[in-house]
Protein backbone atom coordinates (compact mmCIF):
# COMPACT_ATOMS: atom_id res chain seq x y z
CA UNK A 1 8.63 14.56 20.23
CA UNK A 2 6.62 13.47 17.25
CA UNK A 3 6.89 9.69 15.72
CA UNK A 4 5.63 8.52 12.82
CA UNK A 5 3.80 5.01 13.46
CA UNK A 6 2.38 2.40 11.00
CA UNK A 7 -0.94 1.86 12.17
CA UNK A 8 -1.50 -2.05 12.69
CA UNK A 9 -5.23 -3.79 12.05
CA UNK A 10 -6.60 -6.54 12.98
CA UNK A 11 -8.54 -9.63 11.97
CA UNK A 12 -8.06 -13.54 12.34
CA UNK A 13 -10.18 -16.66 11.30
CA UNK A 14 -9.76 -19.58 13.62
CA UNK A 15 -11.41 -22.60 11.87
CA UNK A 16 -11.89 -23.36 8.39
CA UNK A 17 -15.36 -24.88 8.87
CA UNK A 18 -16.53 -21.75 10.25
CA UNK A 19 -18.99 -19.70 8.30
CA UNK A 20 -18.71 -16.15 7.34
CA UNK A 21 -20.57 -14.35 9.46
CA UNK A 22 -18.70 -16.27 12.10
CA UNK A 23 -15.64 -15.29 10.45
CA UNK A 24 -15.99 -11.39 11.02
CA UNK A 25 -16.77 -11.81 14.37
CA UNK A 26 -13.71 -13.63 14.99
CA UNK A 27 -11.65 -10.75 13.42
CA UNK A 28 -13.06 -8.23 15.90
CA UNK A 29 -10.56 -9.96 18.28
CA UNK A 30 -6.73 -10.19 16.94
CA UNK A 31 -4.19 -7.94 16.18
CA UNK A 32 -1.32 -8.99 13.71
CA UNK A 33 2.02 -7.76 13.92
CA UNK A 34 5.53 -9.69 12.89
CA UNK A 35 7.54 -10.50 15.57
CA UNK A 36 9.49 -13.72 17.42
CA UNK A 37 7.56 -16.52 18.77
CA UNK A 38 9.50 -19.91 19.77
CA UNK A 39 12.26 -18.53 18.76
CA UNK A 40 11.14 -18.05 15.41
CA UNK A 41 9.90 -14.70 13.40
CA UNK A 42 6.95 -15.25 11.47
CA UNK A 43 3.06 -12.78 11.18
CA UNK A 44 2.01 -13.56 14.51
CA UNK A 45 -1.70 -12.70 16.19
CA UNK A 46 -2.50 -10.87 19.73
CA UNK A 47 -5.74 -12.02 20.90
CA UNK A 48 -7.26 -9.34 22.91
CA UNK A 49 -9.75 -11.31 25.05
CA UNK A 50 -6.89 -13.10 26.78
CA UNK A 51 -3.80 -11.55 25.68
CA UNK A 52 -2.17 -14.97 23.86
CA UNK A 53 -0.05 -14.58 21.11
CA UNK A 54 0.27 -17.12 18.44
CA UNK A 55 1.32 -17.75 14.54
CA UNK A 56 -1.06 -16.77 12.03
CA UNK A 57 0.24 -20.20 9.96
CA UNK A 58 -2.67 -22.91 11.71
CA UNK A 59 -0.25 -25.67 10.41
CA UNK A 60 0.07 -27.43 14.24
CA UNK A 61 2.89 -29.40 11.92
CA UNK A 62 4.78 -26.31 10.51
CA UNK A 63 8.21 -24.89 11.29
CA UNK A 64 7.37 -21.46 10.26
CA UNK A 65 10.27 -21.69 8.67
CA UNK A 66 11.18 -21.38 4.37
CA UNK A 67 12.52 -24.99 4.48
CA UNK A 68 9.46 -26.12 5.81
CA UNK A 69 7.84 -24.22 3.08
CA UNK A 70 5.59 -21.54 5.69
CA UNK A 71 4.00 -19.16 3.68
CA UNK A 72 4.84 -16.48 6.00
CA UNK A 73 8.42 -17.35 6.63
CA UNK A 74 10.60 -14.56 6.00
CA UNK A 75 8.06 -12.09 5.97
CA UNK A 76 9.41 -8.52 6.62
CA UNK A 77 6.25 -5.88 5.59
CA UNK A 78 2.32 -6.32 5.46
CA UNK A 79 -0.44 -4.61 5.44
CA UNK A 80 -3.96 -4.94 5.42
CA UNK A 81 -7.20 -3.93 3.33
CA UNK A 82 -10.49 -5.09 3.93
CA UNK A 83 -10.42 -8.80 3.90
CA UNK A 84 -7.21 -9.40 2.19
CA UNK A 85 -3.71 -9.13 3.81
CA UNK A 86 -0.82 -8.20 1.28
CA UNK A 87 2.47 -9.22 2.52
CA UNK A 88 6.07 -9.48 1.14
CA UNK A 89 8.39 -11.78 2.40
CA UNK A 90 12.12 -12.64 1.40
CA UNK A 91 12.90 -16.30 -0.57
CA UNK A 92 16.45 -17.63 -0.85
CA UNK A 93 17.05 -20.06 -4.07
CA UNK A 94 19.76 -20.99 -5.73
CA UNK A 95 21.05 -17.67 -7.21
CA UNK A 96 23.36 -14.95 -4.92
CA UNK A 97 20.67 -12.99 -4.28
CA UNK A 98 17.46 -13.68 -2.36
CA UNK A 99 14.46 -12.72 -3.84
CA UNK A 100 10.85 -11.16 -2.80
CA UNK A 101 7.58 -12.55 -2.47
CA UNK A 102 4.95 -10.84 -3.05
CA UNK A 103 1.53 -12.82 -1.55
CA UNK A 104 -2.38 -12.16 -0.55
CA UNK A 105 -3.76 -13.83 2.70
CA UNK A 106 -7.85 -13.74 2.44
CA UNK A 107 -9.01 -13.12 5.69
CA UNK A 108 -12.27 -14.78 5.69
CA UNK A 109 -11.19 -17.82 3.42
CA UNK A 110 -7.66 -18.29 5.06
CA UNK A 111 -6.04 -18.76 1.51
CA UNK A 112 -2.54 -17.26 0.53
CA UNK A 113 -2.03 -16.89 -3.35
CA UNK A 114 1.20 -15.85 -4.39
CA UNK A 115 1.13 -12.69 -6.84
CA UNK A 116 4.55 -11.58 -8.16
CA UNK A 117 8.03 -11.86 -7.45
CA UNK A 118 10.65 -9.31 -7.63
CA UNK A 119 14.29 -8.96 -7.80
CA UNK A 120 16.02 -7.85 -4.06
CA UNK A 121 19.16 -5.93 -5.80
CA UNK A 122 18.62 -2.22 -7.33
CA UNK A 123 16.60 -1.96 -4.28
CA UNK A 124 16.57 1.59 -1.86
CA UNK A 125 14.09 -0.38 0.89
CA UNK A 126 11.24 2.00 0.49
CA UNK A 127 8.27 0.64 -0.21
CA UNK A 128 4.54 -0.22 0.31
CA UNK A 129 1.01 -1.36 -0.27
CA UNK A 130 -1.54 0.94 -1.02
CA UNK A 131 -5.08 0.02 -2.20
CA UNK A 132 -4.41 -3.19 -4.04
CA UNK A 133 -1.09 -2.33 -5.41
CA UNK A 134 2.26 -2.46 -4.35
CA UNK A 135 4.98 0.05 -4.98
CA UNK A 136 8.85 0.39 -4.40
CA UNK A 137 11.93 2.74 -5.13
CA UNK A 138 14.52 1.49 -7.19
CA UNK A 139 17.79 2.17 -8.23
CA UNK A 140 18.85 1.22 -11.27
CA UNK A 141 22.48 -0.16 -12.45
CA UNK A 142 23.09 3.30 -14.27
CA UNK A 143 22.46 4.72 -10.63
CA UNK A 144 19.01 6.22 -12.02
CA UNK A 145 15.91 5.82 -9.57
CA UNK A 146 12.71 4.40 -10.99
CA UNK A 147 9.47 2.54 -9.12
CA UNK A 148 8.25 -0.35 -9.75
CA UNK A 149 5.11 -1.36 -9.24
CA UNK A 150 2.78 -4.66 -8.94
CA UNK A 151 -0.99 -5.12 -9.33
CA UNK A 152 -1.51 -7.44 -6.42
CA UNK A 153 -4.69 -9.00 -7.90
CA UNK A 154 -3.41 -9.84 -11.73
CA UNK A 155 0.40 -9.92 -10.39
CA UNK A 156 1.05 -7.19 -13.68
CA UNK A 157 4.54 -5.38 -12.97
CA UNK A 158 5.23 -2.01 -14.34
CA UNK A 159 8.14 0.07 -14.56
CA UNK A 160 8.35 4.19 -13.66
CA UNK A 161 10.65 7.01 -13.69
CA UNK A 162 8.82 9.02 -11.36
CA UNK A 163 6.37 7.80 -8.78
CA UNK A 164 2.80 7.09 -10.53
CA UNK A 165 -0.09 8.71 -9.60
CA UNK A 166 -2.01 6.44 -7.29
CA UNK A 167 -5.95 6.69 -6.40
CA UNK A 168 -6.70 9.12 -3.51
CA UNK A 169 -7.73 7.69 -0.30
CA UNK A 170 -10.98 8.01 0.99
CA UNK A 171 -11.33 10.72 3.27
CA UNK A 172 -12.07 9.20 7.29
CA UNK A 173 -13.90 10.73 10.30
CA UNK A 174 -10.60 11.35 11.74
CA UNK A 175 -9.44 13.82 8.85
CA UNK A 176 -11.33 16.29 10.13
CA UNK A 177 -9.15 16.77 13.27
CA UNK A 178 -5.31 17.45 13.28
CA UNK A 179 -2.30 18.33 15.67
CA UNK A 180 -0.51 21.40 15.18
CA UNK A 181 2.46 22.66 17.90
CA UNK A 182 1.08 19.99 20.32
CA UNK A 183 -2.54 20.90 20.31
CA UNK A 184 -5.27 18.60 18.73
CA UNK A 185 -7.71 21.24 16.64
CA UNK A 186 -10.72 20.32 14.90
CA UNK A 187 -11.98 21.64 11.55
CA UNK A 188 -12.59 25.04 12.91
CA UNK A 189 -9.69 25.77 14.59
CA UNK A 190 -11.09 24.93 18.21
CA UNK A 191 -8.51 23.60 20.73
CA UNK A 192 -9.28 20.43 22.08
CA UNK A 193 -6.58 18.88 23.89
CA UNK A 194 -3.32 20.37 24.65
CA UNK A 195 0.39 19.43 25.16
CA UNK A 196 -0.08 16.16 23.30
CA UNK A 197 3.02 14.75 22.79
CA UNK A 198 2.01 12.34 19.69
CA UNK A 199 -0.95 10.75 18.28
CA UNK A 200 -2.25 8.11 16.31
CA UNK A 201 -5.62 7.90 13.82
CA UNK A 202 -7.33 4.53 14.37
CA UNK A 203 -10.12 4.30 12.41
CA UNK A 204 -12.81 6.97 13.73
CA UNK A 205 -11.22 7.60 16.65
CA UNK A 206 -7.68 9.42 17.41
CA UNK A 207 -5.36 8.28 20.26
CA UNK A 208 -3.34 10.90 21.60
CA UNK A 209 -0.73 10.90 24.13
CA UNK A 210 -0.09 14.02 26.83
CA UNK A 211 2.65 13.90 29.09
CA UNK A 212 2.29 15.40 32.69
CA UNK A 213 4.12 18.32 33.60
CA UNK A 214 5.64 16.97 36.41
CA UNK A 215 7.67 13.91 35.72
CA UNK A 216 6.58 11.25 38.25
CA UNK A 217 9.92 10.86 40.92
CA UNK A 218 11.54 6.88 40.87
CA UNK A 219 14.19 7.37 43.35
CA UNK A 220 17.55 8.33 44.13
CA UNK A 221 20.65 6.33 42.65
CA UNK A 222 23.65 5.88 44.85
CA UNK A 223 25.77 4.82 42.32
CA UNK A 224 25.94 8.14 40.33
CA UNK A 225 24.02 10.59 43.10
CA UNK A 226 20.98 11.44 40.74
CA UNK A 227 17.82 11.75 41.15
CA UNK A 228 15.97 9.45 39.18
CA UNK A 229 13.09 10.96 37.28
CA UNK A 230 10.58 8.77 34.47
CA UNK A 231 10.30 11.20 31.59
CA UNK A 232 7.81 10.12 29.87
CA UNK A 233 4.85 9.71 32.56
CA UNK A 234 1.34 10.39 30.93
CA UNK A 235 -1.97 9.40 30.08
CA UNK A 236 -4.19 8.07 26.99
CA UNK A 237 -7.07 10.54 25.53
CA UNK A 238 -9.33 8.60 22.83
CA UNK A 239 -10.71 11.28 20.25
CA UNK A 240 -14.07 9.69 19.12
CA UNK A 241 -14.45 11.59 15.55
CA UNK A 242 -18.32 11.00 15.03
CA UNK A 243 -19.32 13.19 18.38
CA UNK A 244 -16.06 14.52 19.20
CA UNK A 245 -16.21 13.58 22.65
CA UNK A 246 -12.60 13.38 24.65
CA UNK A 247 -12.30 10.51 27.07
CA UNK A 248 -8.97 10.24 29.12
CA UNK A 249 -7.63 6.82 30.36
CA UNK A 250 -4.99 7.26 33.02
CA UNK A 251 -1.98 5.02 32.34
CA UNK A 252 0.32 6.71 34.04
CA UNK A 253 3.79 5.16 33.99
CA UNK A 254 3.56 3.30 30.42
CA UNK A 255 4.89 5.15 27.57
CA UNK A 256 2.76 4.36 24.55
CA UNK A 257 4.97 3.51 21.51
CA UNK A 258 2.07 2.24 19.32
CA UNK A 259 -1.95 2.12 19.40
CA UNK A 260 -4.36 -0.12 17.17
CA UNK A 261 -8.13 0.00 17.20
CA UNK A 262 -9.50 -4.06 17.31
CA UNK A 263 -13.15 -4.32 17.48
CA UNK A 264 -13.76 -2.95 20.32
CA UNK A 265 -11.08 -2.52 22.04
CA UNK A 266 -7.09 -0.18 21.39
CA UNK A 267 -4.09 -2.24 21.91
CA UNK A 268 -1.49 0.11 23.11
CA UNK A 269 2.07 -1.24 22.87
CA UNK A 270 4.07 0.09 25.55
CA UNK A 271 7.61 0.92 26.71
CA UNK A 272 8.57 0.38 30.41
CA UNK A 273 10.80 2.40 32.64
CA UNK A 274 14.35 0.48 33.36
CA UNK A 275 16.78 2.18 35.72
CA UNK A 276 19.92 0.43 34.54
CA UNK A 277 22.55 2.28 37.44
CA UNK A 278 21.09 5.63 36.88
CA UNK A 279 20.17 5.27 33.21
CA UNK A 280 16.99 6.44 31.91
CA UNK A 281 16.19 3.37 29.21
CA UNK A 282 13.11 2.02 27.32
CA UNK A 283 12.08 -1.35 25.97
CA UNK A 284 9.10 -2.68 24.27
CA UNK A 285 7.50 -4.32 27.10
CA UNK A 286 3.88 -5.39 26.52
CA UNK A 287 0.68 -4.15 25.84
CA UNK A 288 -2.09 -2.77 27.04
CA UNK A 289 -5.80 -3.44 26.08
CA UNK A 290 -8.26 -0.73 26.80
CA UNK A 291 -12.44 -1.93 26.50
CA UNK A 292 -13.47 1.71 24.69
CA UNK A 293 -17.33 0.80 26.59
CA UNK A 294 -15.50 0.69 30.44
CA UNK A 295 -11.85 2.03 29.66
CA UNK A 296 -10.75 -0.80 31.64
CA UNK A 297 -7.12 -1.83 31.49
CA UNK A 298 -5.75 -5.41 30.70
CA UNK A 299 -1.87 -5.42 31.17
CA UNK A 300 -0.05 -8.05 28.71
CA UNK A 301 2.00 -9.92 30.21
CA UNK A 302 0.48 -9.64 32.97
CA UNK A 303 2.57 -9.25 36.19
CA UNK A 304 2.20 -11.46 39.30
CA UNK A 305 2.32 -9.82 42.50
C-alpha cells in the first residue's frame, strides 16, 4: 500500500528581540502543521523537545480567528522554503463568494506580508507552491481549464492555458535512492531494504516503513468470534543518503502515517490500533519523536501508566 504524503518542515522564532543566529537555532526545534487547538484551526507548532503544541500567531490577545483579524485564520495550504513560509488562507467579505489569501510568513523576522488575492469560484482545488510561486487549476466559465499563477514576491498574476514550465528542482542526496515493487534500490540497482511498505524523503535521509510478516495477535472478540489481528505492525528504517547506512528503530505497534525531519530529530505521526467490537480501525493518534544520534523514542501524548 503506497501513500503519497506532503512532507512537513519545520522552523519557529520565539521572541522578537532575539537575534539571528538565535533565530535558526530555535527553528531546529518545531514542526508546523494546521490543525485544531482550543477549539480553533489555525498553523499550529509541535515543539519536539517537550512535545507542546501551540499557535504560530504569538498574539497572547488573539482569537485566531478572521474577525479578530489573525493572519493565519482560515488557512487551508502552506508550505515552506528556506526562511519564508507561503500560505493561502480563505477571507469572507461582503460578496457571495469567499475569497483567497495569498501571504509570506518570514521565518527569522516573524513578519506576514500579504501578496495577492484570488477569486475562490472557477476553482478545481489543485494547487501549490513551488519555489517562490504559486500555481492553481482553473476552470473557466466556458468550462475551459487554464492555471493561474502568482509571483509570491512582486504579487504579479498571470494567466495559462496549459501548465507553465516551472524551474527544475535541485536534485537532493535522497534522489539517488528509489522504491520499486517494495524494495528500496540505490543508484546501481543494489537492494537495500525489502518489503517496505511506504516511504518518505526527508531531507538527506529516507524514512521507510516495513511491515512484519507476522501480524502481531490483540486478542479474541466474543462479540463476533474473531480473532483479532493489528495489520499494520512494523518498524522505522532511516536511510541516511550521504553514507548510505540503514538504521532500524523498532516501533512496533504504531503505524506511521507521516514522517518530518526537524533538526535533529523525525517526527513520525502515527495511527493507533482501536478494536471497536471486532473492528480493525485507525486514528491519528500522536506522534512520535525519534533523536537520529540515540534513536530514542518520545511518545506524544504521552500515556500515564
Amino acid at each position: 500500500m503506497k501513500r503519497l504524503f506532503c512532507v512537513l518542515f519545520s522552523t519557529f522564532l520565539l521572541l522578537c528581540g532575539c537575534s539571528t543566529t538565535q533565530n535558526r537555532l530555535l527553528t531546529e526545534q518545531y514542526l508546523f502543521h494546521i490543525g485544531e487547538l482550543d477549539g480553533v484551526e489555525s498553523l499550529l507548532m509541535f515543539n519536539v523537545t517537550d512535545g507542546e503544541t501551540t499557535f504560530v500567531c504569538f498574539d497572547p490577545l488573539c482569537l485566531h480567528t478572521q474577525s479578530s483579524e489573525c493572519p493565519f485564520a482560515l488557512i487551508d495550504y502552506f508550505a515552506i522554503e528556506d526562511d519564508l513560509l507561503y500560505y493561502r488562507r480563505i477571507h469572507y467579505n461582503d460578496t457571495v463568494f469567499p475569497e483567497w489569501y495569498l501571504c509570506t510568513y518570514n521565518l527569522v523576522t516573524m513578519k506576514t506580508k500579504h501578496i495577492a488575492t484570488v477569486e475562490t469560484t472557477g476553482k478545481s482545488g489543485f494547487a501549490f507552491f513551488y519555489q517562490g510561486m504559486y500555481c492553481e487549476e482553473c476552470i473557466s466559465v466556458e468550462n475551459i481549464p487554464y492555471y493561474l499563477t502568482v509571483d509570491m514576491t512582486s504579487g504579479d498574476i498571470r494567466e495559462y492555458m496549459e501548465l507553465p514550465v516551472l524551474p527544475e528542482e535541485k536534485v537532493k542526496p535522497t534522489d539517488h535512492y528509489r522504491v520499486f515493487d517494495g524494495q528500496l534500490l540505490d543508484s546501481s540497482g543494489q537492494i537495500l531494504l525489502d518489503k517496505v511498505d511506504y516511504y518518505i524523503p526527508c531531507g538527506d535521509i529516507m524514512i521507510c516503513y516495513v511491515k512484519d510478516e507476522t501480524p502481531e495477535y490483540i486478542g479474541f472478540c466474543e462479540t463476533t468470534g474473531r480473532e483479532i489481528y493489528n495489520p499494520y505492525d512494523g518498524n522505522i528504517y532511516i536511510l541516511f543518503s550521504d553514507s548510505g547506512r540503514i538504521a532500524e528503530v523498532q516501533t512496533n505497534e504504531y503505524l506511521m502515517t507521516d514522517a518530518s525531519l526537524v533538526g535533529n530529530y523525525i517526527v513520525v505521526s502515527y495511527g493507533g490500533f482501536i478494536d471497536n467490537l471486532g473492528e480493525s480501525l485507525w486514528s491519528t493518534a500522536g506522534r512520535l519523536v525519534i533523536d537520529l544520534d540515540s534513536y530514542e523514542i518520545v511518545k506524544y501524548p504521552k500515556i500515564v501508566e
